[in-house]
PDB file of N, CA and C in Angstrom:
ATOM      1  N   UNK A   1      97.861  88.364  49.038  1.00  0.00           N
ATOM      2  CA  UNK A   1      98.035  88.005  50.423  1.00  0.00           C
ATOM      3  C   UNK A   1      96.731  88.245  51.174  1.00  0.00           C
ATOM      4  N   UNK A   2      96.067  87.496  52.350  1.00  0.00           N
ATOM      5  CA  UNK A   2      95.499  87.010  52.756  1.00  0.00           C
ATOM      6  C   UNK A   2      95.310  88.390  53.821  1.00  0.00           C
ATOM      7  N   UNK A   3      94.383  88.950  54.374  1.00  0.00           N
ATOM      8  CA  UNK A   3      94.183  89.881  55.768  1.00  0.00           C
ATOM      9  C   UNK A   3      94.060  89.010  56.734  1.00  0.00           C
ATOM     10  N   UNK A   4      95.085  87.887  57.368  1.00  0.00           N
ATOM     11  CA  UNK A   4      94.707  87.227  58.100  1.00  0.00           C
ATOM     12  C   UNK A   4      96.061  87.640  59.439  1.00  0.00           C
ATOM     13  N   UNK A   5      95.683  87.206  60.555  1.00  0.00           N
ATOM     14  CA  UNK A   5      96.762  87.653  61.782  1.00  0.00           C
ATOM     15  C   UNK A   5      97.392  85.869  61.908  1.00  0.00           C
ATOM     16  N   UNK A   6      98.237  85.943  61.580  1.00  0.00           N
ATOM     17  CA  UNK A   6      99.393  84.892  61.694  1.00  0.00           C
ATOM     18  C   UNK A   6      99.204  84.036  63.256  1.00  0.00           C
ATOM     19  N   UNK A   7      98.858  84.598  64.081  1.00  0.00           N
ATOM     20  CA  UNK A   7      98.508  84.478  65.217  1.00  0.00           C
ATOM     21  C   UNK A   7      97.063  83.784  65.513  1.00  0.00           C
ATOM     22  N   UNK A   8      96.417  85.023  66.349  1.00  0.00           N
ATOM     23  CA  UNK A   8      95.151  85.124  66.499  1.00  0.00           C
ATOM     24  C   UNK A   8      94.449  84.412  64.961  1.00  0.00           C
ATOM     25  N   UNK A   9      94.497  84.524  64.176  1.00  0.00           N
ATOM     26  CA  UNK A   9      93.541  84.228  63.014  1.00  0.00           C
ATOM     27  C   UNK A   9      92.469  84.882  62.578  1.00  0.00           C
ATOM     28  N   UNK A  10      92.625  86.047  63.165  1.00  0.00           N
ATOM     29  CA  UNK A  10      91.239  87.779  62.934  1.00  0.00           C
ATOM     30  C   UNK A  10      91.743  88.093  61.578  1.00  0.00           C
ATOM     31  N   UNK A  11      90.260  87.880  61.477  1.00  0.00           N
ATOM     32  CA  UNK A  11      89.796  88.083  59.531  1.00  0.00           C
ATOM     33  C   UNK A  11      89.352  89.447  59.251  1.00  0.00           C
ATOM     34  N   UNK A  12      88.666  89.597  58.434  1.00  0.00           N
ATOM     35  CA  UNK A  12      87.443  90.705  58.049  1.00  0.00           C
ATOM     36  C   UNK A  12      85.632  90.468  58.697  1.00  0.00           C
ATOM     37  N   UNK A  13      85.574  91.372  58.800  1.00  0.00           N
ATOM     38  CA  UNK A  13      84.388  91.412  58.979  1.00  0.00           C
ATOM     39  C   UNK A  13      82.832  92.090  58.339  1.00  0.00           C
ATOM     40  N   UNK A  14      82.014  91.407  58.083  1.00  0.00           N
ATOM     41  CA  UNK A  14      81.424  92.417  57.395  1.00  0.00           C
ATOM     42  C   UNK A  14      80.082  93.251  57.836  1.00  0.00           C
ATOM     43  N   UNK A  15      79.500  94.435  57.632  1.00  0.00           N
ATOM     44  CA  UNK A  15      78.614  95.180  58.231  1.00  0.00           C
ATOM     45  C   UNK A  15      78.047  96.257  57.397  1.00  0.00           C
ATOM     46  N   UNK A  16      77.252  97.484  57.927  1.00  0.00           N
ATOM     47  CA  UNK A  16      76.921  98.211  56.763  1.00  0.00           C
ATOM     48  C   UNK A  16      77.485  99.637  56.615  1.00  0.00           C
ATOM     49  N   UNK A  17      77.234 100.143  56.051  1.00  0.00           N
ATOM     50  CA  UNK A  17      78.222 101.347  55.295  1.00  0.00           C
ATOM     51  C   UNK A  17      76.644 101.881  55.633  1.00  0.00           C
ATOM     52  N   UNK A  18      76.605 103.062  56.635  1.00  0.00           N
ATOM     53  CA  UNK A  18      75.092 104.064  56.839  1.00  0.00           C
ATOM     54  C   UNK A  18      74.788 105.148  56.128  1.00  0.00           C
ATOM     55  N   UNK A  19      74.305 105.592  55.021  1.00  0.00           N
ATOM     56  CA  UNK A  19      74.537 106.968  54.237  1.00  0.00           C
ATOM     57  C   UNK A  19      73.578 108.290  55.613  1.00  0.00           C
ATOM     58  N   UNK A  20      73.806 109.130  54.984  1.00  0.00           N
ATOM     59  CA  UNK A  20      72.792 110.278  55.552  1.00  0.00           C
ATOM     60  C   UNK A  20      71.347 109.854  54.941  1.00  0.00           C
ATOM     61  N   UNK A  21      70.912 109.813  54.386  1.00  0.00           N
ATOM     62  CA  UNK A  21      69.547 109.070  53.529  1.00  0.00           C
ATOM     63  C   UNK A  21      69.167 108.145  54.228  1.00  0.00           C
ATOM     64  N   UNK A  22      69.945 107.226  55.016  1.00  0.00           N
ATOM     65  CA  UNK A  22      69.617 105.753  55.916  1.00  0.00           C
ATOM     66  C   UNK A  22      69.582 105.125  54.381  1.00  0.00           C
ATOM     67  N   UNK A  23      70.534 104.750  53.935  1.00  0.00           N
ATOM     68  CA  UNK A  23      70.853 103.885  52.724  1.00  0.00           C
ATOM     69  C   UNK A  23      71.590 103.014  52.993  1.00  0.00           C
ATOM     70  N   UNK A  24      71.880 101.673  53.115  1.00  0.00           N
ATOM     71  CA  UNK A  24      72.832 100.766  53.962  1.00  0.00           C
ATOM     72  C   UNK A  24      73.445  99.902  52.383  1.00  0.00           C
ATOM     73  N   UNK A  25      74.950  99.991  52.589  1.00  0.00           N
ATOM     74  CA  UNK A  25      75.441  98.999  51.309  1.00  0.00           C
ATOM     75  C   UNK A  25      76.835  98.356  52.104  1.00  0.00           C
ATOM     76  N   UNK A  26      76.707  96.984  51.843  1.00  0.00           N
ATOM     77  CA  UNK A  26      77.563  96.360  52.940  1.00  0.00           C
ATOM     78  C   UNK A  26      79.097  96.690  52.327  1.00  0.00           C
ATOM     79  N   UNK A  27      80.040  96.715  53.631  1.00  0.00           N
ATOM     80  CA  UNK A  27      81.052  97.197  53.866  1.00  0.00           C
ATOM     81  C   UNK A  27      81.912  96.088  54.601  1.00  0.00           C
ATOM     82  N   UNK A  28      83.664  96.194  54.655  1.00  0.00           N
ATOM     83  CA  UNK A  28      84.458  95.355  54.940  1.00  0.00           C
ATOM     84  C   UNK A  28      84.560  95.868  56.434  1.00  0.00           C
ATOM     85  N   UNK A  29      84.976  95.682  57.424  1.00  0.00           N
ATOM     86  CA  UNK A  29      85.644  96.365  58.553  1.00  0.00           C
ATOM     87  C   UNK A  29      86.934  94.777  58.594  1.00  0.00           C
ATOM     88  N   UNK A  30      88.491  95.632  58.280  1.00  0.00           N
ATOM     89  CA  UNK A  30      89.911  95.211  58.095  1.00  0.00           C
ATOM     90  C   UNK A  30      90.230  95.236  59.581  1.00  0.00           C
ATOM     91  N   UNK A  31      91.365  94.147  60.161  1.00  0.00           N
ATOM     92  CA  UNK A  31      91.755  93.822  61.405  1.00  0.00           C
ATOM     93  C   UNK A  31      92.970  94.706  60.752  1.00  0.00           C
ATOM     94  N   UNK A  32      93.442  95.688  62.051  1.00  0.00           N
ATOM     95  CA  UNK A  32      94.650  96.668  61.669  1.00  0.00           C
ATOM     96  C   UNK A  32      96.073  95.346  62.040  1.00  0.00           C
ATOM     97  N   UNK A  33      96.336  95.321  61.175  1.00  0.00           N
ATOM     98  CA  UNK A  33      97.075  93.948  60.652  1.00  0.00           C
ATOM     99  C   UNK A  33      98.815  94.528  60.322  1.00  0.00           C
ATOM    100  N   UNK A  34      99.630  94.073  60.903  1.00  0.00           N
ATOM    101  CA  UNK A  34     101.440  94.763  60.880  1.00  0.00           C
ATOM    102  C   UNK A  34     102.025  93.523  60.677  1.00  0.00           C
ATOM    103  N   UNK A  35     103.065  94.055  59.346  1.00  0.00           N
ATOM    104  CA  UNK A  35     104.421  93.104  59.230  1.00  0.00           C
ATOM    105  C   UNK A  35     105.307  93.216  60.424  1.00  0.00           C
ATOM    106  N   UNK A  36     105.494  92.361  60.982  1.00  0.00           N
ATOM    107  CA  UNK A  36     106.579  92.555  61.970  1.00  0.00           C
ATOM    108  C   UNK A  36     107.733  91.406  62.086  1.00  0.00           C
ATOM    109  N   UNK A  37     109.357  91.733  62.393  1.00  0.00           N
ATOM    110  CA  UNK A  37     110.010  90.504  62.614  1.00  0.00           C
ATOM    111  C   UNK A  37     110.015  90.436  64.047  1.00  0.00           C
ATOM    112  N   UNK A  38     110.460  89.367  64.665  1.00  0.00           N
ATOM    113  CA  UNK A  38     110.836  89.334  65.980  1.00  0.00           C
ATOM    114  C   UNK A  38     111.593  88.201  65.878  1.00  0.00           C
ATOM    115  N   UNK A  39     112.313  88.219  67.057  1.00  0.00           N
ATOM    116  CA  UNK A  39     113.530  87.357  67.268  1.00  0.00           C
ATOM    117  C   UNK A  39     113.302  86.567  68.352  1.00  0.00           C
ATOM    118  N   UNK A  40     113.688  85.128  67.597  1.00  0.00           N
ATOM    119  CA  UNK A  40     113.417  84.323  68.729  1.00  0.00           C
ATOM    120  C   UNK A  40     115.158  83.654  69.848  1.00  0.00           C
ATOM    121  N   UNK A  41     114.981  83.680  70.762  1.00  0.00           N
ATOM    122  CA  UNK A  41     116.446  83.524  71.491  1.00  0.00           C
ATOM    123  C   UNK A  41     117.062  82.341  71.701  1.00  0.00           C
ATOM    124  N   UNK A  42     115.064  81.313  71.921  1.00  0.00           N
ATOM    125  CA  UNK A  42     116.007  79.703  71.636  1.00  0.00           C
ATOM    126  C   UNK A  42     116.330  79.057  70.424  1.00  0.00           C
ATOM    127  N   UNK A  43     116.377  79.893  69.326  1.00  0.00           N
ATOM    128  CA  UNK A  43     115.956  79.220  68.101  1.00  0.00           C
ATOM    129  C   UNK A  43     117.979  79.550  67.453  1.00  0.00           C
ATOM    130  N   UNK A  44     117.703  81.793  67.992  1.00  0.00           N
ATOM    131  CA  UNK A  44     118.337  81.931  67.600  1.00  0.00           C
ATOM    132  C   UNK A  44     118.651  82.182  65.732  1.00  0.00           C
ATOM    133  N   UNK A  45     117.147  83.004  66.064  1.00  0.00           N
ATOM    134  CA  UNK A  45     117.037  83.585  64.500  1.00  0.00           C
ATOM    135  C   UNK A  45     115.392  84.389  64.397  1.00  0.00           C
ATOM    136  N   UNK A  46     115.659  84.986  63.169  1.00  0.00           N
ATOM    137  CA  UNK A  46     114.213  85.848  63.199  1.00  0.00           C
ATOM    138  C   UNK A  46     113.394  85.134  62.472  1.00  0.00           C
ATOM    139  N   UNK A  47     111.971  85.870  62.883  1.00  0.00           N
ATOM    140  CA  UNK A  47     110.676  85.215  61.930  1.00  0.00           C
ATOM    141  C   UNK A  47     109.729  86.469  61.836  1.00  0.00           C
ATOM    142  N   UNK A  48     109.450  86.675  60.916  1.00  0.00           N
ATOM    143  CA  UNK A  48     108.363  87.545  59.925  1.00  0.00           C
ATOM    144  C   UNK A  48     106.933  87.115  60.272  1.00  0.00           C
ATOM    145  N   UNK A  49     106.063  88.043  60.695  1.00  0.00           N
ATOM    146  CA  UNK A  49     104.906  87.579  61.059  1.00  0.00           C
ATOM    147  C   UNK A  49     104.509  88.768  60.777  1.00  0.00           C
ATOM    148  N   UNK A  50     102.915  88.328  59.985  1.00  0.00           N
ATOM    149  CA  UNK A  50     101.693  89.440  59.874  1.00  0.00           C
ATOM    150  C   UNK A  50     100.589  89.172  61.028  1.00  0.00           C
ATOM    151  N   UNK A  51     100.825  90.410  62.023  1.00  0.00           N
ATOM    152  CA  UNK A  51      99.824  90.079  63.326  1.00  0.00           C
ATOM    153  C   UNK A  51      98.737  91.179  63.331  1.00  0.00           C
ATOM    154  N   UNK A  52      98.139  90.949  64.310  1.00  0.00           N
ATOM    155  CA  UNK A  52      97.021  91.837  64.710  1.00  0.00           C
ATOM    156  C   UNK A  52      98.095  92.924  65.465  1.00  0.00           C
ATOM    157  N   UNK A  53      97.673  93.975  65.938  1.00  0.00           N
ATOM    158  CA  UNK A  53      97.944  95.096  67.086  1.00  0.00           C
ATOM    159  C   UNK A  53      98.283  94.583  68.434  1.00  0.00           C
ATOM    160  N   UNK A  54      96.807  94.255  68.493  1.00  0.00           N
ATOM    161  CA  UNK A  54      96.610  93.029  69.789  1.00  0.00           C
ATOM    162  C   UNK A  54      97.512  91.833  69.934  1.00  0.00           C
ATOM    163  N   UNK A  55      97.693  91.282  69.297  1.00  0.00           N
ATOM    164  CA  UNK A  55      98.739  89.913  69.132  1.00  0.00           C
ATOM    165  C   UNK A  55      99.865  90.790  69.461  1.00  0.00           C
ATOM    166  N   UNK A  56     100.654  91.991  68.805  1.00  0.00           N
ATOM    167  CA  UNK A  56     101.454  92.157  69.424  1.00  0.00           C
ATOM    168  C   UNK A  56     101.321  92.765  70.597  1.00  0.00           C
ATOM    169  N   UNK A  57     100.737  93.382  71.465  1.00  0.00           N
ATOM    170  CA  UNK A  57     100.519  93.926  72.932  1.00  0.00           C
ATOM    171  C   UNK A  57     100.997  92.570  73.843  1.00  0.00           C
ATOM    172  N   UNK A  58     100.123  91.440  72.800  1.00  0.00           N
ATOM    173  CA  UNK A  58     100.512  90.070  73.998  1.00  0.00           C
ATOM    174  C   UNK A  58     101.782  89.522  73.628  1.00  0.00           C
ATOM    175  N   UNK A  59     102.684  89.809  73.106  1.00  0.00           N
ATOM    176  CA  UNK A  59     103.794  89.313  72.707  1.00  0.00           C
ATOM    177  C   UNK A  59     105.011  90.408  73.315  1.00  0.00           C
ATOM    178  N   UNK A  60     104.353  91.433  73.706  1.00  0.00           N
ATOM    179  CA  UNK A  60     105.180  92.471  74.200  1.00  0.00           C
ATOM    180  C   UNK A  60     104.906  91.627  75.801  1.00  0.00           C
ATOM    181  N   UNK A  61     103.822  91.461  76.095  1.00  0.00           N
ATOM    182  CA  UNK A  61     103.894  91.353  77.401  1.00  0.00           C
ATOM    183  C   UNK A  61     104.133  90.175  78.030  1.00  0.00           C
ATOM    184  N   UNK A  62     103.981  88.736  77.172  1.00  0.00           N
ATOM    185  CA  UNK A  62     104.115  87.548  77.880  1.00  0.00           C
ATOM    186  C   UNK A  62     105.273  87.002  76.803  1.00  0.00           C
ATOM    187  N   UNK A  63     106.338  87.648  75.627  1.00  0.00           N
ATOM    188  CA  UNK A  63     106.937  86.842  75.422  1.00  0.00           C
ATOM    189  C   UNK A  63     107.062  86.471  73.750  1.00  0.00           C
ATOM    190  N   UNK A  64     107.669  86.260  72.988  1.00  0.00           N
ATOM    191  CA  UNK A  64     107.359  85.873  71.999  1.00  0.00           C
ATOM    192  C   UNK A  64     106.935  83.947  71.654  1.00  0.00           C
ATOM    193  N   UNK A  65     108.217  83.835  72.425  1.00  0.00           N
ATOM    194  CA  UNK A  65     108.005  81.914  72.725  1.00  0.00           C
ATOM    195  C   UNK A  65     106.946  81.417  73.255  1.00  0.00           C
ATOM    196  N   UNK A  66     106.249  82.339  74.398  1.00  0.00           N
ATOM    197  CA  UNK A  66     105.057  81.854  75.342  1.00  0.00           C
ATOM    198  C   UNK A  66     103.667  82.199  74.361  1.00  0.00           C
ATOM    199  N   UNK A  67     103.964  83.047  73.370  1.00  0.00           N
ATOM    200  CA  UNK A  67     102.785  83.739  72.783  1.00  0.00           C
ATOM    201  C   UNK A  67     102.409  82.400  71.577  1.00  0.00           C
ATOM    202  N   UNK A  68     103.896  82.099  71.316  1.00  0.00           N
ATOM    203  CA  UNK A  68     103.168  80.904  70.177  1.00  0.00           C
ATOM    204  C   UNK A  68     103.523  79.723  70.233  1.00  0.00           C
ATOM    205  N   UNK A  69     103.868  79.316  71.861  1.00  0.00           N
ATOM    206  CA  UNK A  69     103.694  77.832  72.680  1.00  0.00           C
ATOM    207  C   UNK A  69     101.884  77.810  73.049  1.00  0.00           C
ATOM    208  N   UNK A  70     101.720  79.217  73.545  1.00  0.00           N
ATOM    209  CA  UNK A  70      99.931  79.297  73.749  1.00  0.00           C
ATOM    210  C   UNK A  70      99.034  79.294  72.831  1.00  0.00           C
ATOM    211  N   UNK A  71      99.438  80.153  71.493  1.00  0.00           N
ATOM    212  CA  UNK A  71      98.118  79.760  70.214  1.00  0.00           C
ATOM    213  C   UNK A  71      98.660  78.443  69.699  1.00  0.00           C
ATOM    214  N   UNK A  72      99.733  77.610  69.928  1.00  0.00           N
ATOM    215  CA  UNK A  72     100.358  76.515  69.365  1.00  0.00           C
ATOM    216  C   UNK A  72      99.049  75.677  69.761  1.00  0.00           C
ATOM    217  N   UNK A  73      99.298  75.686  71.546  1.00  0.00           N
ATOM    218  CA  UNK A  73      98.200  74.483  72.280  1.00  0.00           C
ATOM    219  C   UNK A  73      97.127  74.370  72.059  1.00  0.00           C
ATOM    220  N   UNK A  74      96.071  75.603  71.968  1.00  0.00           N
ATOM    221  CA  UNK A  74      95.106  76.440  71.575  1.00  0.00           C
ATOM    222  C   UNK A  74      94.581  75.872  69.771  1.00  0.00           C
ATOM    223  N   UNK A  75      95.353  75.640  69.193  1.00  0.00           N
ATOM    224  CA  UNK A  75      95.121  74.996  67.290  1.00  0.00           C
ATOM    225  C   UNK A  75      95.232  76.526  66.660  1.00  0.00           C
ATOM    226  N   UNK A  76      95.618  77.265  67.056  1.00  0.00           N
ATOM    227  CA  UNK A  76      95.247  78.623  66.058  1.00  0.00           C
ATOM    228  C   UNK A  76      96.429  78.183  64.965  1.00  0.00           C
ATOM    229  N   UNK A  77      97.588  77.945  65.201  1.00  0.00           N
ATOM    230  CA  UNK A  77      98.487  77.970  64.075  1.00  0.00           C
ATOM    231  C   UNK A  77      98.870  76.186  63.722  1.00  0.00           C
TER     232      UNK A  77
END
């Protein structure tokens, strides 16, 4: 499975790993990424989504329907 946010679409990123020596060997930095279900009310059933943190903050706050009528319009999904 994929580290990808079902949503948003936040990947990996990559950068360097700093030793004490100043030795640099590149490193992943992971989007903190959650299984979550949520329920939708017009549908009238659940859906399983791997999101970001963030994706859910905005789904807490504007909605689950409005959250993916907006990345819908947007092309993310």
């Amino acid at each position: 499975m994929s580290r990808v946010c079902d949503l948003t679409g936040k990947t990996a990123l990559k950068g360097n790993k700093v030793s004490n020596s100043n030795v640099k060997t590149i490193r992943r930095f992971y989007p903190n990424l959650q299984t979550k279900r949520f329920f939708i009310p017009e549908e009238n059933r659940w859906i399983t989504l791997k999101v970001s943190t963030s994706a859910i903050k905005t789904i807490n706050k504007l909605g689950i329907s409005a959250v993916i009528d907006k990345f819908v319009k947007k092309g993310f999904i």
